[in-house]
Every structure is written in C-alpha cells, then in structure tokens.
C-alpha atoms as a PDB file:
ATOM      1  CA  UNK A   1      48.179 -24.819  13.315  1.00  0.00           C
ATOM      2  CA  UNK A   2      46.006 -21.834  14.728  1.00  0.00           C
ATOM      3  CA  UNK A   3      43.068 -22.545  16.144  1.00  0.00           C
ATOM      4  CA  UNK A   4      39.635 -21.346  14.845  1.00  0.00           C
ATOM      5  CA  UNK A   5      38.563 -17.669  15.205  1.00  0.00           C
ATOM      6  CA  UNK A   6      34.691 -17.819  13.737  1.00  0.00           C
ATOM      7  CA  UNK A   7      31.601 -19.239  16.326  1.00  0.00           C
ATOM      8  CA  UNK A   8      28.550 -19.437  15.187  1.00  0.00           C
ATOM      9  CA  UNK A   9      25.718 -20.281  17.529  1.00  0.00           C
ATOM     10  CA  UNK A  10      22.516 -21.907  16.533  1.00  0.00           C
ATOM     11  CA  UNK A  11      19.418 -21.465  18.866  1.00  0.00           C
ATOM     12  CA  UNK A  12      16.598 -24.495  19.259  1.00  0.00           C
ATOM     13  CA  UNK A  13      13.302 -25.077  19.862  1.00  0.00           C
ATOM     14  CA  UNK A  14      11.133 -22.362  21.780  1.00  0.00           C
ATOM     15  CA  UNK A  15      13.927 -19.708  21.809  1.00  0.00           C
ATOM     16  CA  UNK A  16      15.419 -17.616  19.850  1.00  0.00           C
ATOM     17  CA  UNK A  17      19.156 -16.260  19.786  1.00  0.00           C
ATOM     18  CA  UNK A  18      19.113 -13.606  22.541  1.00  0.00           C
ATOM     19  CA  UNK A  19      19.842 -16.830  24.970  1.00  0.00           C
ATOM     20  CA  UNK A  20      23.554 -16.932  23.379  1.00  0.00           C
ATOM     21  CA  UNK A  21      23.918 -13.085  24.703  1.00  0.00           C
ATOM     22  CA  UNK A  22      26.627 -14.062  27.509  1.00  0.00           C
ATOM     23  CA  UNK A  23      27.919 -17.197  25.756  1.00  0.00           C
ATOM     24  CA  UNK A  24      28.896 -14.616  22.717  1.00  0.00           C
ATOM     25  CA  UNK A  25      29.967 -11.627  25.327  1.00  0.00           C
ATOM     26  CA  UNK A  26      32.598 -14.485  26.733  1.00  0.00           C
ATOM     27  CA  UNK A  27      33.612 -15.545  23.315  1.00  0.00           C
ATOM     28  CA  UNK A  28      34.227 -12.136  22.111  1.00  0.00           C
ATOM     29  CA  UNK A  29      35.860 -10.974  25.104  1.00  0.00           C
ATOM     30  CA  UNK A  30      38.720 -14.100  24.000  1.00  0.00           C
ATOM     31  CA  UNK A  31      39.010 -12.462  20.558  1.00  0.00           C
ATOM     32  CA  UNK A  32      36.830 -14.906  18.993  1.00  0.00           C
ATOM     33  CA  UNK A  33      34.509 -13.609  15.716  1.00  0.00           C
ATOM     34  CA  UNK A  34      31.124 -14.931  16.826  1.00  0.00           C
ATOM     35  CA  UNK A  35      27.961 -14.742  15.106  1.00  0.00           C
ATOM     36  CA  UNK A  36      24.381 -16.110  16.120  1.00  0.00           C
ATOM     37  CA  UNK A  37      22.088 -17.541  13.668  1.00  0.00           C
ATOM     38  CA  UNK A  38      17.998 -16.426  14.039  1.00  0.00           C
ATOM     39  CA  UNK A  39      16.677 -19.256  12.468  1.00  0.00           C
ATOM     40  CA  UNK A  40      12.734 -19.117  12.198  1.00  0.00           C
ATOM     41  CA  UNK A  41      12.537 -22.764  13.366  1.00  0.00           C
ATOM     42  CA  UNK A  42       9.697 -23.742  10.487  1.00  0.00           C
ATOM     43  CA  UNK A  43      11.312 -26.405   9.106  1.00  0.00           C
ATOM     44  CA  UNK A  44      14.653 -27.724   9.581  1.00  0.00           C
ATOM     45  CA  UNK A  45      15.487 -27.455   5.620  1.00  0.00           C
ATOM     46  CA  UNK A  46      14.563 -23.298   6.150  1.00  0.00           C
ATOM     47  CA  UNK A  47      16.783 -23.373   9.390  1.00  0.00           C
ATOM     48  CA  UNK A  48      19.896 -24.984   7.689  1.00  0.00           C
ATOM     49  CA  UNK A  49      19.401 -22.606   4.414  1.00  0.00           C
ATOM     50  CA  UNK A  50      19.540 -19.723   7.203  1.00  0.00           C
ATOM     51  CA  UNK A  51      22.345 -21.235   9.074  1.00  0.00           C
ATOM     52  CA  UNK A  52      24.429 -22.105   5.802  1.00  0.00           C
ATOM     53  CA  UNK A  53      23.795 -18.272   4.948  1.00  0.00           C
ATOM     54  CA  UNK A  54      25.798 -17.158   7.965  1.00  0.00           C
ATOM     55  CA  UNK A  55      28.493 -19.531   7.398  1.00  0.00           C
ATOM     56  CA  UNK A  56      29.409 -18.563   4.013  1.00  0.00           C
ATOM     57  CA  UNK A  57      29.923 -15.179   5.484  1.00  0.00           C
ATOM     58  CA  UNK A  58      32.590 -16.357   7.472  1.00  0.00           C
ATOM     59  CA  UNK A  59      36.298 -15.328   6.487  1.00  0.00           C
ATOM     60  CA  UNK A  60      37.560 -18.427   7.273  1.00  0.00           C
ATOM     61  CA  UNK A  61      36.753 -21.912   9.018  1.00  0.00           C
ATOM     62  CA  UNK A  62      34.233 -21.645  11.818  1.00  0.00           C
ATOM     63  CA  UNK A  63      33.100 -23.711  15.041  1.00  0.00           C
ATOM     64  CA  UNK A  64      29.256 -24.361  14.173  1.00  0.00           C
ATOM     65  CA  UNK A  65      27.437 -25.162  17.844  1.00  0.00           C
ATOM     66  CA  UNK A  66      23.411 -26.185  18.305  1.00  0.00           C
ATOM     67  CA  UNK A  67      21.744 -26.120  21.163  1.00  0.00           C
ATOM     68  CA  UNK A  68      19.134 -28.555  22.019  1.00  0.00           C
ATOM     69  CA  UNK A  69      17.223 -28.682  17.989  1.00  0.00           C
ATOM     70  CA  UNK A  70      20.253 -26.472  17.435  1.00  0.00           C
ATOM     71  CA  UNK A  71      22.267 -30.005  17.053  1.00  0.00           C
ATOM     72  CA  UNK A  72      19.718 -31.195  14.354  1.00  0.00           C
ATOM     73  CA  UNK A  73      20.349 -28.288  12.264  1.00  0.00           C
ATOM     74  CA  UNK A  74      23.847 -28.697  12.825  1.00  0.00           C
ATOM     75  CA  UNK A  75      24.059 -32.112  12.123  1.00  0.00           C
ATOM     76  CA  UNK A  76      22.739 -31.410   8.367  1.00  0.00           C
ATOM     77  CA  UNK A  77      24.437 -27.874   7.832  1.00  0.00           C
ATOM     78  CA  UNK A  78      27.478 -29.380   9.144  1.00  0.00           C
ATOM     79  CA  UNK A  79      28.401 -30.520   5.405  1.00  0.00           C
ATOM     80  CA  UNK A  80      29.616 -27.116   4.670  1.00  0.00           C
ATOM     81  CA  UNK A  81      33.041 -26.679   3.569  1.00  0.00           C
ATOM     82  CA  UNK A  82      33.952 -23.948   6.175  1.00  0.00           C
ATOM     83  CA  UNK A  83      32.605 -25.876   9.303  1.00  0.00           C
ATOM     84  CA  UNK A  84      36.165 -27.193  11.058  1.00  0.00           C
ATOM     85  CA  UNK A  85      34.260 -28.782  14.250  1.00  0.00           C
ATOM     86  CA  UNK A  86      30.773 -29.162  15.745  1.00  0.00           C
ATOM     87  CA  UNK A  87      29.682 -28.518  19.855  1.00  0.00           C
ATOM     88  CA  UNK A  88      26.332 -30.085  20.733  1.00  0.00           C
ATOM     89  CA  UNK A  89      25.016 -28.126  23.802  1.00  0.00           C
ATOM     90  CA  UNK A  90      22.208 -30.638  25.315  1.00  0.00           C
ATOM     91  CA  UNK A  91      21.491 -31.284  21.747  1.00  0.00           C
ATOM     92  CA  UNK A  92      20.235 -33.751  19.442  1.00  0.00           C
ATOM     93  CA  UNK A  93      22.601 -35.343  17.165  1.00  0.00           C
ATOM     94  CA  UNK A  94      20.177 -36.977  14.474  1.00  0.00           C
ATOM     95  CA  UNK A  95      22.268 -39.842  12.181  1.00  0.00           C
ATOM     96  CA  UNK A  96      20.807 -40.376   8.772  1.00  0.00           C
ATOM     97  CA  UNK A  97      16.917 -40.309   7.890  1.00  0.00           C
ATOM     98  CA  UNK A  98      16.042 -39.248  11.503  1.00  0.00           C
ATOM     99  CA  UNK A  99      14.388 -36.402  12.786  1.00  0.00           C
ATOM    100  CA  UNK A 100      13.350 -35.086  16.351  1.00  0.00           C
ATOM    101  CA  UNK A 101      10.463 -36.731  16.288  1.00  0.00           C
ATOM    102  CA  UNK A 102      12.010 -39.992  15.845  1.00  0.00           C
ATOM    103  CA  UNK A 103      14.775 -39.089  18.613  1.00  0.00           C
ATOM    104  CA  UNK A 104      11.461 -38.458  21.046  1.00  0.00           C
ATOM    105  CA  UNK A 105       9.195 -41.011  19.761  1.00  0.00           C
ATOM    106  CA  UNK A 106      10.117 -43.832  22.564  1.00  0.00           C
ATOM    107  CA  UNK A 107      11.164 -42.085  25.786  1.00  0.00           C
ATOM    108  CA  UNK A 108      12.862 -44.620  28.166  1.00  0.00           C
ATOM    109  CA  UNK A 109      10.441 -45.486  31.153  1.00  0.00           C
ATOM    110  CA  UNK A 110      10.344 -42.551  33.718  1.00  0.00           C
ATOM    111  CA  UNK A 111      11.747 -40.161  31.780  1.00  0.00           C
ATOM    112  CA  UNK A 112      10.694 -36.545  32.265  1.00  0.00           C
ATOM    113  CA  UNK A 113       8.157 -35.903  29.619  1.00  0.00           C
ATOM    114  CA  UNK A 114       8.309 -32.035  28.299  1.00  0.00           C
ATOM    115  CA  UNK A 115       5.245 -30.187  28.803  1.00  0.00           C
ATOM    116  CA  UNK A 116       4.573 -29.845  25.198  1.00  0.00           C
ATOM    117  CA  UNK A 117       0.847 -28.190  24.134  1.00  0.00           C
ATOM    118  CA  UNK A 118      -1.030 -29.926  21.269  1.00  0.00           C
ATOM    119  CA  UNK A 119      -0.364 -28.346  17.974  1.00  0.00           C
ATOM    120  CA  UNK A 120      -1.634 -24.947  17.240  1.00  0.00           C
ATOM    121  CA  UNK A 121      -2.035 -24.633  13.307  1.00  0.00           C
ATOM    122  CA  UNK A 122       0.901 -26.201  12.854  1.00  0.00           C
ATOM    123  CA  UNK A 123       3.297 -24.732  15.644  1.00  0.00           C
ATOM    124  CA  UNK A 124       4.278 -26.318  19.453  1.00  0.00           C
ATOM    125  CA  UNK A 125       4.357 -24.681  22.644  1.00  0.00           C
ATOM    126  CA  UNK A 126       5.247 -25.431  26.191  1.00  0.00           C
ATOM    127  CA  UNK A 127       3.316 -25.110  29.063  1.00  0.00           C
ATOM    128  CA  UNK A 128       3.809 -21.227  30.367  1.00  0.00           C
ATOM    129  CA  UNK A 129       3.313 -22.095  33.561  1.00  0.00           C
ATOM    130  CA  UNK A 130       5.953 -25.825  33.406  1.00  0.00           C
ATOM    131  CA  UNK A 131       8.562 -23.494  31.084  1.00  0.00           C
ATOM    132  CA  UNK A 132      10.603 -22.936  33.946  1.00  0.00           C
ATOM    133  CA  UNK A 133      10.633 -26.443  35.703  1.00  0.00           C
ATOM    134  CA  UNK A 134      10.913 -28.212  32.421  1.00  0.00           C
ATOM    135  CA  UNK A 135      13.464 -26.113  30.380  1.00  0.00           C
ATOM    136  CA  UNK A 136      15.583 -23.516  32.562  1.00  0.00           C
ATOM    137  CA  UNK A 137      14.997 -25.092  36.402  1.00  0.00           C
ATOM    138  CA  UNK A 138      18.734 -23.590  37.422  1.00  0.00           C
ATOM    139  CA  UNK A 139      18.197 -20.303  35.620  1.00  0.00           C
ATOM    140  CA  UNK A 140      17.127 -17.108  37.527  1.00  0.00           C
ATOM    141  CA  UNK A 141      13.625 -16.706  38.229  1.00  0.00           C
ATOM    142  CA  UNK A 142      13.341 -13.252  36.377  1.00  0.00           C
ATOM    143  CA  UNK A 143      14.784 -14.972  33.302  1.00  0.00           C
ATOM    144  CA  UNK A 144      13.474 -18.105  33.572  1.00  0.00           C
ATOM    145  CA  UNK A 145      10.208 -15.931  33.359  1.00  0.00           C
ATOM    146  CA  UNK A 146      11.552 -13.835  30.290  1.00  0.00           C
ATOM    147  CA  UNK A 147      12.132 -17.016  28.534  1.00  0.00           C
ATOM    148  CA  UNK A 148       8.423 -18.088  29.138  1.00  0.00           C
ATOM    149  CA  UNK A 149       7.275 -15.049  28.053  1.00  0.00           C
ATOM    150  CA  UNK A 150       9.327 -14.645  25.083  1.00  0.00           C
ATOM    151  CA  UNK A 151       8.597 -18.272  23.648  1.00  0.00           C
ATOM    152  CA  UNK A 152       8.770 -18.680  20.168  1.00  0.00           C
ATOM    153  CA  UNK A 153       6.554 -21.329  17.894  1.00  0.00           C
ATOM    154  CA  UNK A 154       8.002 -23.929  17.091  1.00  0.00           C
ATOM    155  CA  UNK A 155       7.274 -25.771  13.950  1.00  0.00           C
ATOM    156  CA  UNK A 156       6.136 -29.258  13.658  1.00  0.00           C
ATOM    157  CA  UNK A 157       7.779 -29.571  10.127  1.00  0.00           C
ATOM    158  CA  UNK A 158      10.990 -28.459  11.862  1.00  0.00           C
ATOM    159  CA  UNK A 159      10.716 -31.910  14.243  1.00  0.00           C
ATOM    160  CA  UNK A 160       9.634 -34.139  11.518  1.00  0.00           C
ATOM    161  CA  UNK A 161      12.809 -32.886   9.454  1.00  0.00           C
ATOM    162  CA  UNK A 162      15.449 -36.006   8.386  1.00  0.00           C
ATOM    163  CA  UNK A 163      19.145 -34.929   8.159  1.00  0.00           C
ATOM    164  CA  UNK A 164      20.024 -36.240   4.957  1.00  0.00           C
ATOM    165  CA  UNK A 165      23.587 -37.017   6.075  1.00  0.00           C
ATOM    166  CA  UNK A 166      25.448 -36.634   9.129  1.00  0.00           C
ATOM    167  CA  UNK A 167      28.392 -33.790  10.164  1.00  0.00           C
ATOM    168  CA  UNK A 168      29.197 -35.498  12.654  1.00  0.00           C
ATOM    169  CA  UNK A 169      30.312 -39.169  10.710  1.00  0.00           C
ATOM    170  CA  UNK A 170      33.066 -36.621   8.872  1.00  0.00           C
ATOM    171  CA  UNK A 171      33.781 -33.466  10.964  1.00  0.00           C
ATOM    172  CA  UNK A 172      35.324 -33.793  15.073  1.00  0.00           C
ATOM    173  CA  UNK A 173      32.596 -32.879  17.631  1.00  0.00           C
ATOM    174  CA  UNK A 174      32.007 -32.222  20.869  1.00  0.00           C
ATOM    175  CA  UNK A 175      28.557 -32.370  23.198  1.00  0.00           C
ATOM    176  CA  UNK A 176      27.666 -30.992  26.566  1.00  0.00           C
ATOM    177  CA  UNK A 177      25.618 -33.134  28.357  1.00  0.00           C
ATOM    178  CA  UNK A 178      23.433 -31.308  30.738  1.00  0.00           C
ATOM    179  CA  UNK A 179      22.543 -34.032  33.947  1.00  0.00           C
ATOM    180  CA  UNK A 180      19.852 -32.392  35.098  1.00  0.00           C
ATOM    181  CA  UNK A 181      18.414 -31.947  32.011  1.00  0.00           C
ATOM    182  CA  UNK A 182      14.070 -32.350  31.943  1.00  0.00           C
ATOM    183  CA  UNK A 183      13.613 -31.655  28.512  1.00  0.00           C
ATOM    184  CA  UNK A 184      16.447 -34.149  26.857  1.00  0.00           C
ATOM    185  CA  UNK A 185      16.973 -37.249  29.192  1.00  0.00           C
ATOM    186  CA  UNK A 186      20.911 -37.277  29.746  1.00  0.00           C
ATOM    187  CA  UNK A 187      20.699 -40.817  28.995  1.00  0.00           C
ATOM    188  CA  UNK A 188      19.525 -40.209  25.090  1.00  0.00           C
ATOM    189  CA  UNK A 189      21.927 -37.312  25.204  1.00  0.00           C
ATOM    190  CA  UNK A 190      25.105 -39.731  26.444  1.00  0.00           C
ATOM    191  CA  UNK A 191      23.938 -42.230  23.930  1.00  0.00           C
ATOM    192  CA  UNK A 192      23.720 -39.541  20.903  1.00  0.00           C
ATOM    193  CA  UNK A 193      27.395 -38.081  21.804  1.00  0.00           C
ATOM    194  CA  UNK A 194      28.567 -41.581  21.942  1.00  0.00           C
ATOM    195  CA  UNK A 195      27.362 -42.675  18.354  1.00  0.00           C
ATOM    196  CA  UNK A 196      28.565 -39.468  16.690  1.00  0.00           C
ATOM    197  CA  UNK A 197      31.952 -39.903  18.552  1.00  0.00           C
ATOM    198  CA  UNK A 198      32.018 -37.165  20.373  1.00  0.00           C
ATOM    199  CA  UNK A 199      34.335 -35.664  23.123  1.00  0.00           C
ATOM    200  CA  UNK A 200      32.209 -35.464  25.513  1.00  0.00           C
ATOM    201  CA  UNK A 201      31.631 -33.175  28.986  1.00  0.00           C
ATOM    202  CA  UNK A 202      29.119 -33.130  31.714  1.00  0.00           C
ATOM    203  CA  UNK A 203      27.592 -30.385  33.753  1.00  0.00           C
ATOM    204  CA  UNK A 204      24.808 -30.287  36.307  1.00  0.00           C
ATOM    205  CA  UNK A 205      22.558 -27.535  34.567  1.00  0.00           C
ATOM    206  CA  UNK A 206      19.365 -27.679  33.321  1.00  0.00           C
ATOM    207  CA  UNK A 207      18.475 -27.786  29.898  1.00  0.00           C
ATOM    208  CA  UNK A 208      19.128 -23.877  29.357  1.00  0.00           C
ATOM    209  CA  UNK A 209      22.752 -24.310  30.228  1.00  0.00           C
ATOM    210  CA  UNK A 210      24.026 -22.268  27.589  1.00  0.00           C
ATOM    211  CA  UNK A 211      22.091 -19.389  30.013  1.00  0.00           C
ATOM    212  CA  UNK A 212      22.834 -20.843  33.295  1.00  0.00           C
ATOM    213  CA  UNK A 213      26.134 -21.737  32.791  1.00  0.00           C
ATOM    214  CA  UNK A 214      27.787 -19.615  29.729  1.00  0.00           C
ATOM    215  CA  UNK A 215      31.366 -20.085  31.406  1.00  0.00           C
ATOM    216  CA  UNK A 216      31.258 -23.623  30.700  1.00  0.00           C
ATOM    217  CA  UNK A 217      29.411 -23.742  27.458  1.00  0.00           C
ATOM    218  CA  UNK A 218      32.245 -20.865  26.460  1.00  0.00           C
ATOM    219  CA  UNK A 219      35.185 -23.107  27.567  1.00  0.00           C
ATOM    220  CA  UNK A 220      33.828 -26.501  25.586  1.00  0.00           C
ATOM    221  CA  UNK A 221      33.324 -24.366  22.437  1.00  0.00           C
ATOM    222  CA  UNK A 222      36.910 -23.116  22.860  1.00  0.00           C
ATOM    223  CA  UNK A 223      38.391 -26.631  22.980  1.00  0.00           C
ATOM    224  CA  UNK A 224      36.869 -27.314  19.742  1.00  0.00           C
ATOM    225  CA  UNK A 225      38.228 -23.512  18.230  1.00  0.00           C
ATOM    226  CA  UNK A 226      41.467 -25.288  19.221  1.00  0.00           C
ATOM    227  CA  UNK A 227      41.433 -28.630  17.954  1.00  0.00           C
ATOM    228  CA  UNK A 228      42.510 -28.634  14.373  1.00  0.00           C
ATOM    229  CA  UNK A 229      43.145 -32.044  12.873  1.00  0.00           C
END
C-alpha cells in the first residue's frame, strides 16, 4: 500500500505553529501535503474542534502529530475517520478521563518543575526569564529568545480538559521522547509511549525538539506516513 501523503502538525502549550516552520519545510521538500493547525489553546474541546476542522480538509488519510499538549489534543481528535497514525513529539498521551493536569499533578521526586506563573484571569505563563532553560535549553539563543517573547496564554481549561476516549487504544502511534527534556520528565514521557503502545525513539533535545532538531522529528513522522496496517 502507499504510504500517507497528508501531515498535520498540532502546536502545544505556550507556542503557537510558527515552531513547525522547518519541520513542515522538510516534509514538503519529501512531497508530503502538510498542514499546521493554530489552535487557540482555550480549552482542549475548542482545540480538537479546530484540529478536526483541518482534518476534514484533507484529501485523503493523514498523519496527525502533537507536540508536548499537542498529544492531548491528539489523543481525543485522533477518533477521526481520516487519521491513519499518530506521532507524539515530547507529548502527553492522556488515556481516558485524564487531562494535563492530572498527567502533572504528582511529579516523581526531583523532577524538573516548569517555571509556570500563577494564573492570570484564567491563562498560564512561564517565567520570561526560565523560558529558555526550561523549554528550548538546546535551541539557539536568538530563538530561544523569540520563543520567550512570542509566548502565547495558555488556558487553564485547556489543562483541566479529559479526552473522552483514546486514539491511541485504536490507531498505530509513535512518540519522540526528548531525554533532556525540563518541561516533561522523560520518565512520564517513556511511561505514556509505553501504555499507548507506541513505537518509540529517543533523542537528546530539549523539550523544543521539533525546533532544535526538525531532521529527526521529520524522519519519525515519515515512518509513521509509511506504516499502513
């Protein structure tokens, strides 16, 4: 059988989709059809009505990849009938009736703890100054900066958002774990990849490795474009 010709990227937390810019340049370049997904990141129910929105446009069966609260969103809007694989990038992979917040609530002694403000009418930040160390630590300085700069809210309804049921217990998947990772433990990360089943790779990158390392991010997504059951 052919492989899969649509990608379509789903930012997280904090970001929006400009990060995917040399992930989709690579993609493209291979003849892929690749699309990125701005969702708002309000609540996870507005993200995967957004994110089912660009996958009906699709001409045919697509490769849907999350990064980081990207894999949350995912994991619900997974269910769609044109979704052929899934590709967690440092992501969570909720199971059924949990959220980010109950994926964070119990961080495993010494754990890095993200630098996470106290809610501002209703949204999260991170620290400006701890963006860099916490979420891109191997990316350029310049960007790493951009990406501080350019930090989008993030709403609390979006963590407290259940997946109803999982993608992942029906459609393959694959996950990137990222081992140097200060925002995700790799630990929580391995143990999400292994309950959804996963196929699973491992990088030294930060948790921005979609920016830091597009060539490898670019090569997983491929392996799920051509694995067709």
């Amino acid at each position: 059988m052919s492989s899969v010709k649509n990608i379509v990227l789903v930012h997280g937390g904090f970001v929006d989709g400009s990060g995917w810019q040399q992930v989709h340049r690579l993609l493209t370049r291979d003849g892929f059809n690749v699309r990125v997904v701005q969702n708002p990141t309000h609540s996870l129910e507005g993200d995967v009505a957004v994110t089912r929105q660009v996958l009906d446009a699709q001409d045919g069966p697509a490769v849907l990849v999350g990064h980081s609260y990207g894999g949350a969103v995912i994991t619900e809007a997974g269910r769609h009938e044109g979704v052929a694989a899934l590709v967690y990038i440092a992501a969570f992979a909720p199971d059924k009736d949990e959220s980010v917040n109950t994926l964070i609530a119990d961080p495993a002694p010494g754990a890095p703890v993200p630098p996470i403000l106290p809610p501002q009418d209703g949204f999260l930040f991170l620290d400006h100054e701890k963006f860099a160390a916490s979420f891109a630590g191997d990316v350029a300085p310049d960007e790493a900066r951009f990406l501080a700069d350019s930090q989008v809210p993030w709403g609390v309804e979006a963590l407290g958002g259940t997946v109803t049921e999982p993608a992942w217990r029906t459609k393959p998947s694959w996950y990137l774990v990222a081992t140097d990772d200060r925002m995700i433990p790799p630990p929580a990360q391995r143990a999400m990849a292994g309950r959804a089943g996963s196929t699973v790779s491992e990088t030294a990158a930060s948790h921005a490795v979609y920016v830091s390392q597009p060539e490898v991010v670019a090569e997983l997504i491929k392996q799920a474009a051509a694995h067709r059951a």
